[in-house]
N, C-alpha and C. Protein backbone atom coordinates (compact mmCIF):
# COMPACT_ATOMS: atom_id res chain seq x y z
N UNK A 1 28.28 1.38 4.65
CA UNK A 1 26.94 1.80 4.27
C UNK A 1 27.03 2.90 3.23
N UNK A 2 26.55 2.90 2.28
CA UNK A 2 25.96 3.65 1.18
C UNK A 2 25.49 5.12 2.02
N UNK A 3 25.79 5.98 2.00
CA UNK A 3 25.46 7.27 2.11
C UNK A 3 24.74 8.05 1.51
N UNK A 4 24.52 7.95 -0.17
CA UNK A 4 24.01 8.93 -1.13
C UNK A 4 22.80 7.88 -1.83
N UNK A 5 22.13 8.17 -1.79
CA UNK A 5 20.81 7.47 -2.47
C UNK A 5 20.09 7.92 -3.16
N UNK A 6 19.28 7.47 -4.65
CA UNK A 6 18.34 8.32 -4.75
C UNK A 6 16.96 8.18 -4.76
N UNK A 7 15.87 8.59 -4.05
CA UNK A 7 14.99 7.55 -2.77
C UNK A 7 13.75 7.12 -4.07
N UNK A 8 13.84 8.38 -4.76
CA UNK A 8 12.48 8.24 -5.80
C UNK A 8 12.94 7.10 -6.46
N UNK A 9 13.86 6.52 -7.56
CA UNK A 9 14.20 5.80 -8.14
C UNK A 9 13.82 4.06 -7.27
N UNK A 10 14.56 4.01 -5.66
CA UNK A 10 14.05 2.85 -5.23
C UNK A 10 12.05 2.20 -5.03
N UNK A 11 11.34 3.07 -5.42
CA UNK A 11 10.43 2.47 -4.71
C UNK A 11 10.17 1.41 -5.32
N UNK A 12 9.50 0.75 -4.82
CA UNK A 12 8.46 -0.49 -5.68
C UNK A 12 7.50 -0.45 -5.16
N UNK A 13 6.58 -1.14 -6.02
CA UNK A 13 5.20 -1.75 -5.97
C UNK A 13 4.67 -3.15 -6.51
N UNK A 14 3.74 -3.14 -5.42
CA UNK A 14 2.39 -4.61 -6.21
C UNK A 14 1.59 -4.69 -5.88
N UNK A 15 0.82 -5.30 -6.43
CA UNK A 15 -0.50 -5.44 -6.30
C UNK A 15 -1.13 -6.04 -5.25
N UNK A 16 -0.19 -6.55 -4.50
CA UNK A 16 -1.08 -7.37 -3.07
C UNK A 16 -0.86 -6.31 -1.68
N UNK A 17 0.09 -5.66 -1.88
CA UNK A 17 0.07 -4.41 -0.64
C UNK A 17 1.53 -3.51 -0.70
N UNK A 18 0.98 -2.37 -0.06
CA UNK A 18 2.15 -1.55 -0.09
C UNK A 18 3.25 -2.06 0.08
N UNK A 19 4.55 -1.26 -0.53
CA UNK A 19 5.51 -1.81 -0.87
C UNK A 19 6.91 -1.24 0.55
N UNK A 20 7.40 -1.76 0.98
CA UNK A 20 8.85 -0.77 1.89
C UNK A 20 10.83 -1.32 1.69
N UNK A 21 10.88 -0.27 1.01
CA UNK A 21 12.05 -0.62 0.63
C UNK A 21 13.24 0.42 1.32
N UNK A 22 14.24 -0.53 2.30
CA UNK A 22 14.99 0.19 3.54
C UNK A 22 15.65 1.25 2.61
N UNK A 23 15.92 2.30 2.70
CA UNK A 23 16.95 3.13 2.67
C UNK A 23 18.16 3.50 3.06
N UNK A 24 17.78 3.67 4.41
CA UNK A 24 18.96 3.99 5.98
C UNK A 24 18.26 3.02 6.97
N UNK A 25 19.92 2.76 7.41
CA UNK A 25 19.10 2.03 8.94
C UNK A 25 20.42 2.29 10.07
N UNK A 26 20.10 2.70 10.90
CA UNK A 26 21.26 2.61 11.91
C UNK A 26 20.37 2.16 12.93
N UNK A 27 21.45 2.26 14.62
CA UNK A 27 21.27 2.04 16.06
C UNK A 27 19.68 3.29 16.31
N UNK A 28 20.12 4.03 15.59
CA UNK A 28 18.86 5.29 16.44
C UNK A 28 17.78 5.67 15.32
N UNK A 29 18.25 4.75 14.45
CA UNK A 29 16.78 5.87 13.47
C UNK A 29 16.85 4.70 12.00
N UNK A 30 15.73 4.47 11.06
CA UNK A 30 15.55 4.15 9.71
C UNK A 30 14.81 4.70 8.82
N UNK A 31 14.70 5.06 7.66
CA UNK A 31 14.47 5.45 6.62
C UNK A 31 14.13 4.57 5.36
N UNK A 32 12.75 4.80 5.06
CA UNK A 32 12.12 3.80 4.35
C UNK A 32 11.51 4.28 2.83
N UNK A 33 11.40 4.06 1.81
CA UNK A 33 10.74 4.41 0.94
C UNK A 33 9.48 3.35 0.92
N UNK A 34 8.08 3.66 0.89
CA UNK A 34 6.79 3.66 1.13
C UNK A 34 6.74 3.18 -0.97
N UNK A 35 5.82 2.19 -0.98
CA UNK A 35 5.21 2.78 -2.61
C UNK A 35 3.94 1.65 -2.24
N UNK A 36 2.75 2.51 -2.41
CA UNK A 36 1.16 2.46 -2.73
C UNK A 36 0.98 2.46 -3.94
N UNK A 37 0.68 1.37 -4.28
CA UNK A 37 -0.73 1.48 -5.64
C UNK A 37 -2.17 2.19 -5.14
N UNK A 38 -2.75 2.25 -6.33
CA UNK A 38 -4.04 3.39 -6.04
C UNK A 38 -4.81 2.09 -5.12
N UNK A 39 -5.58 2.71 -3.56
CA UNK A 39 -6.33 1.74 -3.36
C UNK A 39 -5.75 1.15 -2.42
N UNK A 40 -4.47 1.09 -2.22
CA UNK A 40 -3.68 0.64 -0.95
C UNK A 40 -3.65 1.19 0.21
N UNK A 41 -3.30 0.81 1.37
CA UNK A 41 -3.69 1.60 2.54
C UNK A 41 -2.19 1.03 3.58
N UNK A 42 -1.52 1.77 4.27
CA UNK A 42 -1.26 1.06 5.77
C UNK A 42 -2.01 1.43 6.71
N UNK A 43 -3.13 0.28 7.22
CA UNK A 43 -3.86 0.86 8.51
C UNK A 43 -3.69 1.81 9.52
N UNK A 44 -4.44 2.21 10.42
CA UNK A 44 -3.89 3.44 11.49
C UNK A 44 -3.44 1.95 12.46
N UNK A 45 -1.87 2.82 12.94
CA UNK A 45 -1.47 2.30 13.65
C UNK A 45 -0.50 3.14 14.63
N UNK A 46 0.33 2.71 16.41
CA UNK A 46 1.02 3.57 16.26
C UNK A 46 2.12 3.14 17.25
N UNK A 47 3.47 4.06 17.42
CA UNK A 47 4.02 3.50 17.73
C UNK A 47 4.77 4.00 19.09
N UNK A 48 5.00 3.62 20.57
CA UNK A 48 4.95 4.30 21.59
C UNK A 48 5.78 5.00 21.84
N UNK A 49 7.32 4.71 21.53
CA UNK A 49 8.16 5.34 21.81
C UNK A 49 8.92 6.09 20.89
N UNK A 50 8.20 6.01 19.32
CA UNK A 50 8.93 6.93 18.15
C UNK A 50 8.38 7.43 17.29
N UNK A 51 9.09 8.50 16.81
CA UNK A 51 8.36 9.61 16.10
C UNK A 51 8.20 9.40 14.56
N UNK A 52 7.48 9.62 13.80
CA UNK A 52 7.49 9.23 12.31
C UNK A 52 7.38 10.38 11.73
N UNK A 53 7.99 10.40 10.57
CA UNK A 53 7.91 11.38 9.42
C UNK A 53 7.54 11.58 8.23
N UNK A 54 6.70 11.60 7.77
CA UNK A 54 6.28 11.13 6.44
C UNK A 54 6.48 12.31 5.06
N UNK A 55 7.22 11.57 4.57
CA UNK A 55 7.44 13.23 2.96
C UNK A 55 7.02 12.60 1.72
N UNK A 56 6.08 13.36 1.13
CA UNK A 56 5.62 12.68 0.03
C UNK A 56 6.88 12.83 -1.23
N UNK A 57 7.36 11.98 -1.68
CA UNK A 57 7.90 12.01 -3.08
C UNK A 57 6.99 12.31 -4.33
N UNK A 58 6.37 11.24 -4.13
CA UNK A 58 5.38 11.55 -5.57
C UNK A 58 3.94 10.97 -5.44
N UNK A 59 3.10 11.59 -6.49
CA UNK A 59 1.65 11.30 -6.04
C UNK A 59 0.81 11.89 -4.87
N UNK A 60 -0.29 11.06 -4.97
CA UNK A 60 -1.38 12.00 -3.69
C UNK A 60 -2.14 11.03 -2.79
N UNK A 61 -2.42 11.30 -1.66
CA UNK A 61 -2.96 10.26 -0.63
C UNK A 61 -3.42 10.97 0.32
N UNK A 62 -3.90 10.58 1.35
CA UNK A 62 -4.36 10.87 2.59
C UNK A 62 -3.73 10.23 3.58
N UNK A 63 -3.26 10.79 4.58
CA UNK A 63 -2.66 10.82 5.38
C UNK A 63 -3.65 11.04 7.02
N UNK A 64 -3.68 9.96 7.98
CA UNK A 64 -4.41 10.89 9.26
C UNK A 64 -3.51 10.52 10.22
N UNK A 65 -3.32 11.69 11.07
CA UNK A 65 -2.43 11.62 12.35
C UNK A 65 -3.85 11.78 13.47
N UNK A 66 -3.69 11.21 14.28
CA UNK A 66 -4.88 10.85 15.80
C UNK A 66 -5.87 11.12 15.27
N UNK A 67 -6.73 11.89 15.18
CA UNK A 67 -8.15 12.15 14.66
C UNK A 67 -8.18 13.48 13.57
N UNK A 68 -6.86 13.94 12.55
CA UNK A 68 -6.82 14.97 11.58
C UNK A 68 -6.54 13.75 10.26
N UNK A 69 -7.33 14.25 9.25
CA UNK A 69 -6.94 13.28 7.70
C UNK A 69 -7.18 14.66 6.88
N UNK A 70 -5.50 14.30 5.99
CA UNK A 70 -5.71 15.54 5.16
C UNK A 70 -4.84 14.97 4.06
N UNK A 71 -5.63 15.28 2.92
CA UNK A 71 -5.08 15.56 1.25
C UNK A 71 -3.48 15.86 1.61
N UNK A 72 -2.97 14.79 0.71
CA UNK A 72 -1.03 15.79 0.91
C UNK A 72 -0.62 15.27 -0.42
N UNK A 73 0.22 15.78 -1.06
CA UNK A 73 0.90 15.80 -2.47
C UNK A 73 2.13 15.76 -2.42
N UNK A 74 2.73 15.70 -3.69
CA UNK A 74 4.36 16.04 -3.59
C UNK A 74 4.77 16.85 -3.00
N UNK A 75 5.57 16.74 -1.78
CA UNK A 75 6.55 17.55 -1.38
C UNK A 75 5.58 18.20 0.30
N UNK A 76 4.64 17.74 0.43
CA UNK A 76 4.06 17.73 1.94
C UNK A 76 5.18 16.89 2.38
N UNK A 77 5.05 17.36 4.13
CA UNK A 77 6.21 16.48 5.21
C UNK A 77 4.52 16.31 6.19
N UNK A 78 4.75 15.09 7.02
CA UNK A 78 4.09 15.18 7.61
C UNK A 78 4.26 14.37 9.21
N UNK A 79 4.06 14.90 10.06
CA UNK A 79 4.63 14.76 11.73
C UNK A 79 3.74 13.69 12.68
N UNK A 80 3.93 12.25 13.01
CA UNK A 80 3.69 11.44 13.67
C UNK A 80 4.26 11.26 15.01
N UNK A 81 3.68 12.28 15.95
CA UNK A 81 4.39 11.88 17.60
C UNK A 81 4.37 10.45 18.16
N UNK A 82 5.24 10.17 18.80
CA UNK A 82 5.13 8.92 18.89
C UNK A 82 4.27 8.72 19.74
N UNK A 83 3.56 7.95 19.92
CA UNK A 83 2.01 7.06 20.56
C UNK A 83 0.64 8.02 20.05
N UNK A 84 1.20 8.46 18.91
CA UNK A 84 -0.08 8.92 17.91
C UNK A 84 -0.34 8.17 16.67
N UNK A 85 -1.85 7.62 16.77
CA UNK A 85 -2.35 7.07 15.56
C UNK A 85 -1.87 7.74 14.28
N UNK A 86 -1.34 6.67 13.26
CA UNK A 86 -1.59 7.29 12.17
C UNK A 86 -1.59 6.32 11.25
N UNK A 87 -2.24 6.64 9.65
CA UNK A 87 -2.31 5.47 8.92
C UNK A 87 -2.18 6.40 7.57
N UNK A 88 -2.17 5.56 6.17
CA UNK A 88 -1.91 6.33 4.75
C UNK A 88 -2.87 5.30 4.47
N UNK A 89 -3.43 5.98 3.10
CA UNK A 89 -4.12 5.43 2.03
C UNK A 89 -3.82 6.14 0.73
N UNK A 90 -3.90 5.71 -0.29
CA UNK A 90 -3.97 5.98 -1.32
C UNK A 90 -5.41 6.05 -1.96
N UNK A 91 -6.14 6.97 -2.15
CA UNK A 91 -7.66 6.51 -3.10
C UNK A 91 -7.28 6.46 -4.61
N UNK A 92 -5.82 6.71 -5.27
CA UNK A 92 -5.47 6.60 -6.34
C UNK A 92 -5.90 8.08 -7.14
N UNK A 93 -5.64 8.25 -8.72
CA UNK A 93 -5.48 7.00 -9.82
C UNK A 93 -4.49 6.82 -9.56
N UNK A 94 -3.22 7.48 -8.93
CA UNK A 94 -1.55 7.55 -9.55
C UNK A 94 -1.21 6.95 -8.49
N UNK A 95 -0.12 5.96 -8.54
CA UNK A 95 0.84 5.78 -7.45
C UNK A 95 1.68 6.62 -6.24
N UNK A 96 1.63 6.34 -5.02
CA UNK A 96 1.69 7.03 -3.84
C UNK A 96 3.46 6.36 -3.76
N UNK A 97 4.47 7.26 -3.56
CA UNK A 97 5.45 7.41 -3.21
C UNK A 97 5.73 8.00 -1.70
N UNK A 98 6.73 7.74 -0.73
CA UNK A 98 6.70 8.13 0.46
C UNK A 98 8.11 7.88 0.95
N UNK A 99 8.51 9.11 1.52
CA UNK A 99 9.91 8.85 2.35
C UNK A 99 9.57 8.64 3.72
N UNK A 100 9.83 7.59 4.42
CA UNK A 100 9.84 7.61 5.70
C UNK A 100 10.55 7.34 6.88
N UNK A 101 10.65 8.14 8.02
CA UNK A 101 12.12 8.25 8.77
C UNK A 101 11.15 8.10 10.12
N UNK A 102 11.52 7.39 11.16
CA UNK A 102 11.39 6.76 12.18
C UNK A 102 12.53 7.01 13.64
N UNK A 103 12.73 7.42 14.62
CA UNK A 103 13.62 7.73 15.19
C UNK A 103 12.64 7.77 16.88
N UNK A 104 12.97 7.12 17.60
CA UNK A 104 14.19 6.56 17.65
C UNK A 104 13.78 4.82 17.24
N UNK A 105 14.52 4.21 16.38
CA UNK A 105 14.29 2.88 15.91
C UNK A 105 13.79 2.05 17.31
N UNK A 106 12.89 1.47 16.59
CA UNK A 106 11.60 0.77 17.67
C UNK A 106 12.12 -0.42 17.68
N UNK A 107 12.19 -0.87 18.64
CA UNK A 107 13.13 -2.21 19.44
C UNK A 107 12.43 -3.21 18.90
């Protein structure tokens, strides 16, 4: 496995829905790069037994964890307990970049 990555360079995008391109993946945890076009969304959703992390790379979106939605930009981190709602949107203009790390990997 590749060790050194550089996460901004992988993302992609299109036009029919957000984009997830693996990063890391082991037995206990994965790491994802996220890329939103303006206007894209991953619904609120959540997950019972693992925690999510969300770090913005680049661009701006909204972010809500259980019932908080807040503005986040480059270089916000943001904390998903596990069996807490959460979902992203993008309202655009610019493309939404996102690092995301998951632990403990959901069966």
């Amino acid at each position: 496995m590749e060790v050194f990555k550089h996460a901004g360079s992988l993302a992609a995008f299109a036009p029919a829905k957000l984009q997830k391109v693996n990063l890391f993946d082991s037995e206990r945890m994965f790491c994802d790069v996220y890329g939103l076009e303006p206007g894209q969304e991953q619904k609120a959703h959540s997950h019972a037994g693992s925690d999510k992390v969300y770090y913005v790379i680049a661009g701006s979106g909204r972010l809500q964890i259980g019932a908080e939605s807040r503005e986040v930009g480059a270089g916000h981190a943001v904390f998903a307990p596990a069996g807490s709602s959460h979902a992203v949107h993008n309202p655009g203009p610019e493309r939404l970049t996102l690092l995301v790390f998951m632990a403990p990997k959901p069966s």
